[in-house]
N, C-alpha and C. Protein backbone atom coordinates (compact mmCIF):
# COMPACT_ATOMS: atom_id res chain seq x y z
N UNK A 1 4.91 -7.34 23.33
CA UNK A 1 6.28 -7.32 22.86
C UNK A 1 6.97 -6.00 23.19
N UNK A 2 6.07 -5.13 22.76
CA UNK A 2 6.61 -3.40 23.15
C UNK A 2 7.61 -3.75 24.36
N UNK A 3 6.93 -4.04 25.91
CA UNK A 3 7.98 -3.93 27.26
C UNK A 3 8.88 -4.34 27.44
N UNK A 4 8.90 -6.00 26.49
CA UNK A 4 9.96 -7.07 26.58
C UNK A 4 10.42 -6.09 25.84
N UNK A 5 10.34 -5.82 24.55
CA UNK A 5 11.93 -4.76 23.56
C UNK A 5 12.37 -4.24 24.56
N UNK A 6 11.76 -3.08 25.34
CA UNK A 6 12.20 -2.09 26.51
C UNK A 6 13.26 -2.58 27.41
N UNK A 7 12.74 -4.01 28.11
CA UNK A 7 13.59 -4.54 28.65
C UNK A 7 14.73 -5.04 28.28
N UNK A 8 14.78 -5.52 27.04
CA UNK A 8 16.14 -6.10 26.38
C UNK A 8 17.01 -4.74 25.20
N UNK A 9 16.66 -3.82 25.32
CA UNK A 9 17.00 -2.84 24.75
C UNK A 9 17.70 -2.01 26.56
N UNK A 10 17.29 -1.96 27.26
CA UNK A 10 17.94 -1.64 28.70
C UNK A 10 19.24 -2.52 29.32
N UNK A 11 18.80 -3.55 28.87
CA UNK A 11 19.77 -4.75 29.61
C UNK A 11 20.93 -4.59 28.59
N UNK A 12 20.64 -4.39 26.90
CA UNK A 12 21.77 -4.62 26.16
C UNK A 12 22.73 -3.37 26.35
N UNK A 13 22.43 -2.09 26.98
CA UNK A 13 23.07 -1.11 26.42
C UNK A 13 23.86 -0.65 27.64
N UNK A 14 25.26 -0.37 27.91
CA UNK A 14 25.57 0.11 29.19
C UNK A 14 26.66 1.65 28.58
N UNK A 15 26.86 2.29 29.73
CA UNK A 15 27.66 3.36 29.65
C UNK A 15 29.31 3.05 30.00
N UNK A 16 29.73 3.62 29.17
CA UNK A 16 31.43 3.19 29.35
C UNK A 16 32.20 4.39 29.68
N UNK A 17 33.48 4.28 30.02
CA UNK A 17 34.66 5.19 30.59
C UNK A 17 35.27 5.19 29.44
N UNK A 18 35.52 6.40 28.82
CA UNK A 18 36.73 6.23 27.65
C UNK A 18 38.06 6.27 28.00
N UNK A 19 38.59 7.20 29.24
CA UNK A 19 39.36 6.91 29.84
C UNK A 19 39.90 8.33 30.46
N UNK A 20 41.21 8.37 30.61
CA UNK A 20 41.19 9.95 30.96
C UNK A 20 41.46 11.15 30.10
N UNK A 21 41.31 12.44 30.57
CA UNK A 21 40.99 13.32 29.58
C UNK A 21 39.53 13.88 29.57
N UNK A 22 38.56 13.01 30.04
CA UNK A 22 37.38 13.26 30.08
C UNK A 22 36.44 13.19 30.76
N UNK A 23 35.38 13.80 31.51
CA UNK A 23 34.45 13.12 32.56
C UNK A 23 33.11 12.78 31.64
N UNK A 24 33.06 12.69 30.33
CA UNK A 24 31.78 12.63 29.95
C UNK A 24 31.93 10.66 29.75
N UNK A 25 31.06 9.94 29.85
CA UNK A 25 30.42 9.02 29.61
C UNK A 25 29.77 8.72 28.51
N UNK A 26 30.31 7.68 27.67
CA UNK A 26 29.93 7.30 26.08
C UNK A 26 29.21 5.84 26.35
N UNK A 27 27.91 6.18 25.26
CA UNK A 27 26.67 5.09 25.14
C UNK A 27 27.59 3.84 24.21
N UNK A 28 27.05 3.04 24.95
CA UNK A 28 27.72 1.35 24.07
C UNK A 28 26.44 0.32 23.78
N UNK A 29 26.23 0.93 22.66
CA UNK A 29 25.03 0.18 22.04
C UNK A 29 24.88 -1.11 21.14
N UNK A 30 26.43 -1.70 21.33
CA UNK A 30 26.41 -2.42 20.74
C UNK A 30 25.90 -3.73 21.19
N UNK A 31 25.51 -4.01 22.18
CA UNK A 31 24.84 -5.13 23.26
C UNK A 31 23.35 -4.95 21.86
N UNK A 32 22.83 -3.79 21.73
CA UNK A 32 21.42 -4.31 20.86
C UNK A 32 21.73 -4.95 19.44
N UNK A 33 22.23 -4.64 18.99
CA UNK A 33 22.63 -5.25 17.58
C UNK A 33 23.44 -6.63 17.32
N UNK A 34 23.73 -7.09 19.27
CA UNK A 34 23.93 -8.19 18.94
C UNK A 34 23.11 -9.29 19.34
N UNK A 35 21.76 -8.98 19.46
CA UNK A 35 20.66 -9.42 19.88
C UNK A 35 20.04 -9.56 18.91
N UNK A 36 19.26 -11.26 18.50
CA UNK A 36 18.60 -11.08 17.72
C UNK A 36 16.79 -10.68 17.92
N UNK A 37 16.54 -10.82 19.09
CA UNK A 37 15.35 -10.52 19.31
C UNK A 37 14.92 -8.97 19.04
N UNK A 38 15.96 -8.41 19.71
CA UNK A 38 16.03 -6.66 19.82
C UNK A 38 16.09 -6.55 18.08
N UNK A 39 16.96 -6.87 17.42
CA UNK A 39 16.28 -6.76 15.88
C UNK A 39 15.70 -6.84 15.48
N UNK A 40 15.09 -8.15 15.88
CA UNK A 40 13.65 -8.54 14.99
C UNK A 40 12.42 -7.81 15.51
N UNK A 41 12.40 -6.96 17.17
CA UNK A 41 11.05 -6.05 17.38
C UNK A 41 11.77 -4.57 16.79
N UNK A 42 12.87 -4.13 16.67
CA UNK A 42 12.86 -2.79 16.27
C UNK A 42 12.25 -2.36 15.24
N UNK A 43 12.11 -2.84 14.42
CA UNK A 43 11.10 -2.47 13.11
C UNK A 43 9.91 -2.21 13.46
N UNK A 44 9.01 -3.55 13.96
CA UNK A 44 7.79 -3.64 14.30
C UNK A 44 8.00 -2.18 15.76
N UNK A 45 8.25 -2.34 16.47
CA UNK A 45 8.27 -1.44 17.61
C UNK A 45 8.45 0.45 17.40
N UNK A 46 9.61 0.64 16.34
CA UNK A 46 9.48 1.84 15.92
C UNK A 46 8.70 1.96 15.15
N UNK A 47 8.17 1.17 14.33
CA UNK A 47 6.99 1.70 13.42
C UNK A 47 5.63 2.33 14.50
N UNK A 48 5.40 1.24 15.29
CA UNK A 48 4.56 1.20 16.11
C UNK A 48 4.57 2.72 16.89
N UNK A 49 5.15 3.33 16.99
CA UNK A 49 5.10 4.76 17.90
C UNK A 49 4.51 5.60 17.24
N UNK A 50 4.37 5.33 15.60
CA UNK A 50 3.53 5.97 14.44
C UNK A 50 2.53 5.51 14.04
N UNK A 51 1.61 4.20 14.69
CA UNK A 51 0.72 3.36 14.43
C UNK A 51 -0.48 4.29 13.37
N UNK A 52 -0.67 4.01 12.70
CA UNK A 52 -1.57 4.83 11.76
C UNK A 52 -1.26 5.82 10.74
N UNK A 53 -0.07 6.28 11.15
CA UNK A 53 0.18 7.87 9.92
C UNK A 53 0.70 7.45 8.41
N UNK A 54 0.70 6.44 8.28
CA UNK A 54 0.44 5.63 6.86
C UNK A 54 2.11 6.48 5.81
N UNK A 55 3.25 6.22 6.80
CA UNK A 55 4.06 6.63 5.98
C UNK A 55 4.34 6.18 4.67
N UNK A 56 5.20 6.38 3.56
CA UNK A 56 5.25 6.17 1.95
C UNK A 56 6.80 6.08 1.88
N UNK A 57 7.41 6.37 3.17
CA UNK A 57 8.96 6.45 3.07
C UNK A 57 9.71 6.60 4.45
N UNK A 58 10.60 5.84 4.53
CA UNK A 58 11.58 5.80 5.94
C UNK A 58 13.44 6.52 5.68
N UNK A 59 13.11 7.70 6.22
CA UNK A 59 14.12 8.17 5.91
C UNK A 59 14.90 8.28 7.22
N UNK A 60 16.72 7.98 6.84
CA UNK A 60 17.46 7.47 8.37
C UNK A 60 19.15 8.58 7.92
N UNK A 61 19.25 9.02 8.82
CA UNK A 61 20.84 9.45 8.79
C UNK A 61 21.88 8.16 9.20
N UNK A 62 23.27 8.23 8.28
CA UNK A 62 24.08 7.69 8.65
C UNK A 62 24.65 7.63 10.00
N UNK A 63 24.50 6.66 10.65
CA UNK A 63 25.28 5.86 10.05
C UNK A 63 24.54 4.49 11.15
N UNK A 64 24.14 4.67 12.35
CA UNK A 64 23.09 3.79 12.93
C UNK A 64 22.06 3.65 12.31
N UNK A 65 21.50 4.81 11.56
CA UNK A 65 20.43 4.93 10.70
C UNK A 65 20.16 3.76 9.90
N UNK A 66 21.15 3.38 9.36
CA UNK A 66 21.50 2.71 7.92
C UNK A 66 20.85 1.08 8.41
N UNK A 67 21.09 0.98 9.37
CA UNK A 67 20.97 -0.51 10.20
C UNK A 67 19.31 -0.25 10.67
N UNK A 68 18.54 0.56 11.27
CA UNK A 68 17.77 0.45 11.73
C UNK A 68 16.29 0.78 10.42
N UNK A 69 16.96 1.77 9.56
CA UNK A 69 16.38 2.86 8.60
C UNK A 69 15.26 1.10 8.27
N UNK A 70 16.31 0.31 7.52
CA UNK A 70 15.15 -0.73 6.70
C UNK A 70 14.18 -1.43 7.50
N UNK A 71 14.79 -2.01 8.72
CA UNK A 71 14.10 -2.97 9.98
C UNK A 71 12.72 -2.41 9.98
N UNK A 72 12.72 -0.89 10.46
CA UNK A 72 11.27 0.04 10.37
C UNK A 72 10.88 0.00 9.29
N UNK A 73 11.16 -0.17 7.68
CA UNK A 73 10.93 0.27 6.48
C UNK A 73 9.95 -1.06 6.57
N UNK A 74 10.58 -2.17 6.54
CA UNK A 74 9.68 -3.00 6.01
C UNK A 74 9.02 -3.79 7.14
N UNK A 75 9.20 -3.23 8.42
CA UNK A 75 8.05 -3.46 9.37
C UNK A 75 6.85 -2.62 8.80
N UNK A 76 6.58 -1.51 7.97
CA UNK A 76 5.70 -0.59 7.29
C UNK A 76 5.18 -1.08 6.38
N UNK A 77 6.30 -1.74 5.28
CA UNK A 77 5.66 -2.24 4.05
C UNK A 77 6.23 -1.31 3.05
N UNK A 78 7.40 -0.05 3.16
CA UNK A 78 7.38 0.99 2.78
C UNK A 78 8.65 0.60 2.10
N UNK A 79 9.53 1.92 1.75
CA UNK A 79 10.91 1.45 0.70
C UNK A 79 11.51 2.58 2.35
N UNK A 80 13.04 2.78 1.68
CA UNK A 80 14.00 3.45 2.57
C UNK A 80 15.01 4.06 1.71
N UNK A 81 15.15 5.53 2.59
CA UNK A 81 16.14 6.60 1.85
C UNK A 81 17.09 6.78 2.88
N UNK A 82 18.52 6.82 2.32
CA UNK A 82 19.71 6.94 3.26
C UNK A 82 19.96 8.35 3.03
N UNK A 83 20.24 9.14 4.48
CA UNK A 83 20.37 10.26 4.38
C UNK A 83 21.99 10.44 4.63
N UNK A 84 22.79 10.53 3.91
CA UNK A 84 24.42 10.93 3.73
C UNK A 84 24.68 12.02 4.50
N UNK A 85 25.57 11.93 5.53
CA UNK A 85 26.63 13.19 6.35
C UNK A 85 27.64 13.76 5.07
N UNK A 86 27.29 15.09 4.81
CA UNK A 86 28.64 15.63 3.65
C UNK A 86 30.13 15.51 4.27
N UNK A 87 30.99 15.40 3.18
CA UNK A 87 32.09 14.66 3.45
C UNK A 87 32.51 13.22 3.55
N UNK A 88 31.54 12.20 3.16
CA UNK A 88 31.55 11.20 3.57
C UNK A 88 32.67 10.36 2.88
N UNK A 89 32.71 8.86 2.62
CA UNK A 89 34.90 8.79 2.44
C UNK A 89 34.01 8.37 0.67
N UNK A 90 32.92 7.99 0.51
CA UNK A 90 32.74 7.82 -1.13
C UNK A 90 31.71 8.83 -1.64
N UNK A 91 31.92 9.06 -3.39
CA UNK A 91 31.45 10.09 -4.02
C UNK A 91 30.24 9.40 -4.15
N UNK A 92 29.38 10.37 -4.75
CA UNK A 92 27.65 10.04 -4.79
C UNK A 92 27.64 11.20 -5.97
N UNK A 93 27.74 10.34 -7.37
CA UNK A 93 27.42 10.45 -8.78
C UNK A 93 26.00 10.88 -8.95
N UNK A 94 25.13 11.10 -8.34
CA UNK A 94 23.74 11.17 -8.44
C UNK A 94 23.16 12.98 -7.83
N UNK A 95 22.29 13.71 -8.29
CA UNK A 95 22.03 14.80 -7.82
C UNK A 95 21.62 14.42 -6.82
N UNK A 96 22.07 15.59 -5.55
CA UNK A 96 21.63 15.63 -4.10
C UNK A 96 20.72 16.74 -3.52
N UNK A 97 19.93 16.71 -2.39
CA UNK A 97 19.82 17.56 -1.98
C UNK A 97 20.29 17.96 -0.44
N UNK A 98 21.12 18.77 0.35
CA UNK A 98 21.59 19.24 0.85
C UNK A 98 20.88 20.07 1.86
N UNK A 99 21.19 20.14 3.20
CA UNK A 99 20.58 20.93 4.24
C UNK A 99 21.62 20.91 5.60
N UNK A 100 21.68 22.05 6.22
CA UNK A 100 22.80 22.39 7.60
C UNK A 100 21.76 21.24 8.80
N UNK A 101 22.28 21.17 9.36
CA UNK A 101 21.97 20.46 10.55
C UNK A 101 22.36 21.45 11.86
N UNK A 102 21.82 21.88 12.73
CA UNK A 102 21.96 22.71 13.98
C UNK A 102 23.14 22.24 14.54
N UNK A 103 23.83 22.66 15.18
CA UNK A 103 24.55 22.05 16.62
C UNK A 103 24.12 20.76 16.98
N UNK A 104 24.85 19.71 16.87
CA UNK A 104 24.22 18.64 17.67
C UNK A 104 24.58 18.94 19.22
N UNK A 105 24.66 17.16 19.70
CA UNK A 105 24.97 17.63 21.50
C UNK A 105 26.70 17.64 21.82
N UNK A 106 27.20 17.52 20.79
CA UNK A 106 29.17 17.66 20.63
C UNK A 106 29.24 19.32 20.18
N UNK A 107 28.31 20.15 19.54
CA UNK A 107 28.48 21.51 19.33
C UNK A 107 28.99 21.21 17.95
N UNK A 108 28.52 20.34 17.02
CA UNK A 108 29.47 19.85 15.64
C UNK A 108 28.25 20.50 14.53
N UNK A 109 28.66 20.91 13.42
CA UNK A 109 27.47 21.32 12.82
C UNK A 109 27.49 20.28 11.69
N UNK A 110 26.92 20.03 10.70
CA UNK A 110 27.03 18.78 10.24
C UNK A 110 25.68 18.95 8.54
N UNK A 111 26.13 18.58 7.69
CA UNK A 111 25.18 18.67 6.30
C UNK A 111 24.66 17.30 6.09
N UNK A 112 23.25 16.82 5.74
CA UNK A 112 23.02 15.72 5.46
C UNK A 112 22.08 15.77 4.28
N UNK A 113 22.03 14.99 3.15
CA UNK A 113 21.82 15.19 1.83
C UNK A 113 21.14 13.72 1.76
N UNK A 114 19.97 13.66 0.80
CA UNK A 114 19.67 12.44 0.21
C UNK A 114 19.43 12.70 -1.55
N UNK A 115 19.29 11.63 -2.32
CA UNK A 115 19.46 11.53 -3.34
C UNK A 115 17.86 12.30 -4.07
N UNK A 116 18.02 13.17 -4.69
CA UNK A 116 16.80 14.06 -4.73
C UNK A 116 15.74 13.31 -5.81
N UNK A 117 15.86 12.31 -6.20
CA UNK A 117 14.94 11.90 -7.26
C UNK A 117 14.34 10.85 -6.34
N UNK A 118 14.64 10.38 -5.09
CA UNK A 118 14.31 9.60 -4.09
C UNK A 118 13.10 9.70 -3.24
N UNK A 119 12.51 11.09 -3.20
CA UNK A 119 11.99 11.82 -1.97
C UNK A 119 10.78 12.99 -2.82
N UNK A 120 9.80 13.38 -3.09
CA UNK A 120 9.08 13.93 -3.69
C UNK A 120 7.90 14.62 -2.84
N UNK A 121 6.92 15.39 -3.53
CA UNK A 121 5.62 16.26 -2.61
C UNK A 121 4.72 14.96 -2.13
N UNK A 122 4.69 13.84 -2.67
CA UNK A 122 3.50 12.62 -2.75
C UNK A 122 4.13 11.63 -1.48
N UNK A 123 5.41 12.48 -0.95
CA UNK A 123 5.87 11.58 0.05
C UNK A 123 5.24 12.28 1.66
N UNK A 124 4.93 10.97 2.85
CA UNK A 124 4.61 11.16 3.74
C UNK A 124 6.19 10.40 4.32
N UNK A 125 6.97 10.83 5.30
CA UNK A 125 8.10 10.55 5.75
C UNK A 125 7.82 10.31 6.87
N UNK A 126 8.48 9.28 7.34
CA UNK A 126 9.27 8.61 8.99
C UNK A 126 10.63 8.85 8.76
N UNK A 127 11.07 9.96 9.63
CA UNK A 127 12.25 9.88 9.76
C UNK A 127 12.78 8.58 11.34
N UNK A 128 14.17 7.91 10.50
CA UNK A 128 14.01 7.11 12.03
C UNK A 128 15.56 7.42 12.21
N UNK A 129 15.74 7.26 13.41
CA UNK A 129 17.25 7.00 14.11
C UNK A 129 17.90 6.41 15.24
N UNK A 130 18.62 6.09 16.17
CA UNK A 130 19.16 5.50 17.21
C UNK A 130 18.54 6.57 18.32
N UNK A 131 18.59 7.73 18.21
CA UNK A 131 18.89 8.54 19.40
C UNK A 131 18.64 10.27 19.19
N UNK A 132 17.78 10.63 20.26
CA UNK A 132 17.84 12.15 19.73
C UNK A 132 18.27 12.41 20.96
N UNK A 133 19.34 13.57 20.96
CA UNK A 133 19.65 14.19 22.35
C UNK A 133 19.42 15.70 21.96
N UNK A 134 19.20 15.87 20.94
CA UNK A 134 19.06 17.21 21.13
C UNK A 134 17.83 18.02 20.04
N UNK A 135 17.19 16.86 19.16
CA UNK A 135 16.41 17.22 17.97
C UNK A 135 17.33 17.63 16.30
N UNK A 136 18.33 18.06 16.80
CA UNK A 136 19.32 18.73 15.42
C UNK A 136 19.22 18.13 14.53
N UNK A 137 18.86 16.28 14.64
CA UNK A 137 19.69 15.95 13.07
C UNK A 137 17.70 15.57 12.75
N UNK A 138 16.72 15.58 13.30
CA UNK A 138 15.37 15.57 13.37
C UNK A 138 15.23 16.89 12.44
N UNK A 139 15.73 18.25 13.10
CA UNK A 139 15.15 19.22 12.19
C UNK A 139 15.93 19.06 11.29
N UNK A 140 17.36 18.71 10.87
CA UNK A 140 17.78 19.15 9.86
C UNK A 140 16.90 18.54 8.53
N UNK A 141 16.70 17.07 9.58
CA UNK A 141 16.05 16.15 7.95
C UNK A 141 14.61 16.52 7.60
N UNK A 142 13.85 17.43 9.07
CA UNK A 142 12.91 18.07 8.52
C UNK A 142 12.88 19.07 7.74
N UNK A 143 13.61 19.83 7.56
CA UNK A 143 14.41 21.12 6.96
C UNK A 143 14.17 20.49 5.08
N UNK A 144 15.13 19.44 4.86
CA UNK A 144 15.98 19.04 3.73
C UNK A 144 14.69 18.51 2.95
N UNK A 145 13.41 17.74 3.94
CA UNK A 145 12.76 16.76 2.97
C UNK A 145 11.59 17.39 2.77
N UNK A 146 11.27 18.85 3.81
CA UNK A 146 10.45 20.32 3.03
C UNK A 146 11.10 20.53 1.87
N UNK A 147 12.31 21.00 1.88
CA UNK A 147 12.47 21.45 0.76
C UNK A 147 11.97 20.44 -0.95
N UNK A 148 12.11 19.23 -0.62
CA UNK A 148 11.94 18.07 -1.55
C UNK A 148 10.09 18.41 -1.40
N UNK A 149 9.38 19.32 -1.16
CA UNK A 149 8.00 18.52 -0.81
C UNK A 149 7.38 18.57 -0.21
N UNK A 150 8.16 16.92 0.36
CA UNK A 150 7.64 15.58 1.34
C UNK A 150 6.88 16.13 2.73
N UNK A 151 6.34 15.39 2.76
CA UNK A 151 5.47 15.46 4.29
C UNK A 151 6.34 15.21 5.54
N UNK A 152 6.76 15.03 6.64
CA UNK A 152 7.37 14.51 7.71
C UNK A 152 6.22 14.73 8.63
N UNK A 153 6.15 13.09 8.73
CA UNK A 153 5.19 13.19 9.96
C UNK A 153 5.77 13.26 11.53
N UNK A 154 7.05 12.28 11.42
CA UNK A 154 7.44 12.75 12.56
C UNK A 154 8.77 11.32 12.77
N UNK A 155 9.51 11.62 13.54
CA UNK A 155 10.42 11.02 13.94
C UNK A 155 10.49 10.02 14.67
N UNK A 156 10.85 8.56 14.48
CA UNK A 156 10.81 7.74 15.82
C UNK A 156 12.49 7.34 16.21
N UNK A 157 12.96 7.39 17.26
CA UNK A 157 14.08 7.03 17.78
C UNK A 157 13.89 5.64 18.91
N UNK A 158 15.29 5.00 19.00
CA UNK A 158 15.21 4.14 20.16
C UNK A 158 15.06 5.14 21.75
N UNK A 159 15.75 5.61 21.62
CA UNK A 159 16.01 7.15 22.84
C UNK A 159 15.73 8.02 22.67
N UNK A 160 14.95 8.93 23.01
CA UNK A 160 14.18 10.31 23.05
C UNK A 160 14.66 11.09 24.38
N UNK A 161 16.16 11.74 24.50
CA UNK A 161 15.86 12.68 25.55
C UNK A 161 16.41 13.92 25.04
N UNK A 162 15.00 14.19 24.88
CA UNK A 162 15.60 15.70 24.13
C UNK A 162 14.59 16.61 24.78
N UNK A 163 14.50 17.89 25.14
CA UNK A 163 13.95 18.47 25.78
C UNK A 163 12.18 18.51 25.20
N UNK A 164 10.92 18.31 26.35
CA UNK A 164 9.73 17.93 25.99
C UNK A 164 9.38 18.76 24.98
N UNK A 165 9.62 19.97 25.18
CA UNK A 165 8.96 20.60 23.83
C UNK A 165 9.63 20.31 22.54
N UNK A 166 10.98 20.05 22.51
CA UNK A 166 11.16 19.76 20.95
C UNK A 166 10.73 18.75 20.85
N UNK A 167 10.95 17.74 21.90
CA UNK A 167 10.02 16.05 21.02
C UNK A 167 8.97 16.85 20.81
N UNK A 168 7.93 17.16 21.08
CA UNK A 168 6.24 17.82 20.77
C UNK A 168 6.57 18.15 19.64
N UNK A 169 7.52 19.73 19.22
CA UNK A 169 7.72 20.14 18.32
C UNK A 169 8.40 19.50 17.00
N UNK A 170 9.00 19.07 17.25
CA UNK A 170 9.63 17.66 15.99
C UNK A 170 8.62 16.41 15.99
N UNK A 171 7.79 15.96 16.82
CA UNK A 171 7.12 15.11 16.55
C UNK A 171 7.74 13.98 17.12
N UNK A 172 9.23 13.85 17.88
CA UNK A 172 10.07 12.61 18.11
C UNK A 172 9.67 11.93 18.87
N UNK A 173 9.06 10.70 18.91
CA UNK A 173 8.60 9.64 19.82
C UNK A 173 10.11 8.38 19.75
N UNK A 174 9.76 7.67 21.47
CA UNK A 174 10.76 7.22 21.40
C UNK A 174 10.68 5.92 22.04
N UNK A 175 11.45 4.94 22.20
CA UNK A 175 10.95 3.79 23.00
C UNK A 175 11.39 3.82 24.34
N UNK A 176 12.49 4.51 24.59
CA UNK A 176 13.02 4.89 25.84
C UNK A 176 13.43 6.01 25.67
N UNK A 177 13.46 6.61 27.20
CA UNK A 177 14.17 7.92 26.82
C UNK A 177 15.71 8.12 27.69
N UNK A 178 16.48 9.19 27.67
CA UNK A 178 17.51 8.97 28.71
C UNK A 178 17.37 8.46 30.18
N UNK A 179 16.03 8.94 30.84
CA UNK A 179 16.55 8.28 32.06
C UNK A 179 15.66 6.48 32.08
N UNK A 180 15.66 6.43 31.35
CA UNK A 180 15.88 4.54 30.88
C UNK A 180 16.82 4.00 31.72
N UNK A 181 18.15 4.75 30.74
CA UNK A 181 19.35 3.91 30.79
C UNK A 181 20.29 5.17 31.74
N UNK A 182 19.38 5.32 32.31
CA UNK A 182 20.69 6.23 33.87
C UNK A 182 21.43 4.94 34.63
């Protein structure tokens, strides 16, 4: 199943022109999410890049996160923590905990917080997400869920192109990486 995902995770995703003003090229990922196959292996498939490290918790940043965070959760058997961008458009009544996020690959710096009674020392973490291009929002949530504790074993993304040593160093495994989808 792993190659077939690969393949239908390649075929669904193309690069678009936003128009002028710009020479950069924006990812259109919405071809996977309207696939039901590509749904139904992302769970099983990102778990799978962690086969064994017996996570206790799937923790995902907003806002692709949110969609993929559970698919992996209960391909595990595990529960899921939403990790909130500060500023977001609703309040969160509940104590948080809070951490900077580096530069992503826009140069944006960015805070992401989860609900602190959520996340504890007895936790082993999967952080999951759509995409790392640069590791930033990887360390930040490694950053935030030290502070809680928690273990982070390591990160799984659909896309991993982030330079080899930070995947090593963050732990980010991926199912494709950028030149996938060149």
């Amino acid at each position: 199943m792993a190659s077939d995902l690969r393949d239908r995770l390649r075929a669904g995703f193309r690069w678009t022109d936003p128009g002028p003003g710009t020479d950069l090229l924006v990812s259109d990922r919405s071809g996977w999410w309207r696939d039901p196959l590509v749904l139904d292996g992302l769970g099983p498939g990102l778990a799978g890049l962690f086969a064994g490290s017996q996570p206790t918790v799937v923790v995902s940043p907003e806002v692709t996160g949110f969609l993929i965070g559970p698919l992996v959760a209960r391909a595990l058997g595990t529960g899921f923590v939403e990790a909130y961008r500060a500023g977001a458009r609703r309040p969160i009544a509940e104590p948080m905990t809070w951490a900077a996020v580096p530069s992503d690959h826009r140069g944006d710096q960015q805070h992401l917080g989860v609900r602190t009674h959520l996340v504890g020392p007895a936790d082993r973490v999967l952080i999951v997400d759509d995409w790392a291009a640069t590791g930033a929002q990887a360390r930040g949530l490694t950053s935030l869920l030290g502070l809680l504790g928690a273990q982070v074993i390591g990160t799984a993304v659909i896309v991993d192109e982030c330079n080899p040593a930070i995947s090593a160093e963050l732990k980010i495994r991926g199912l494709l990486t950028g030149d996938d989808l060149s």
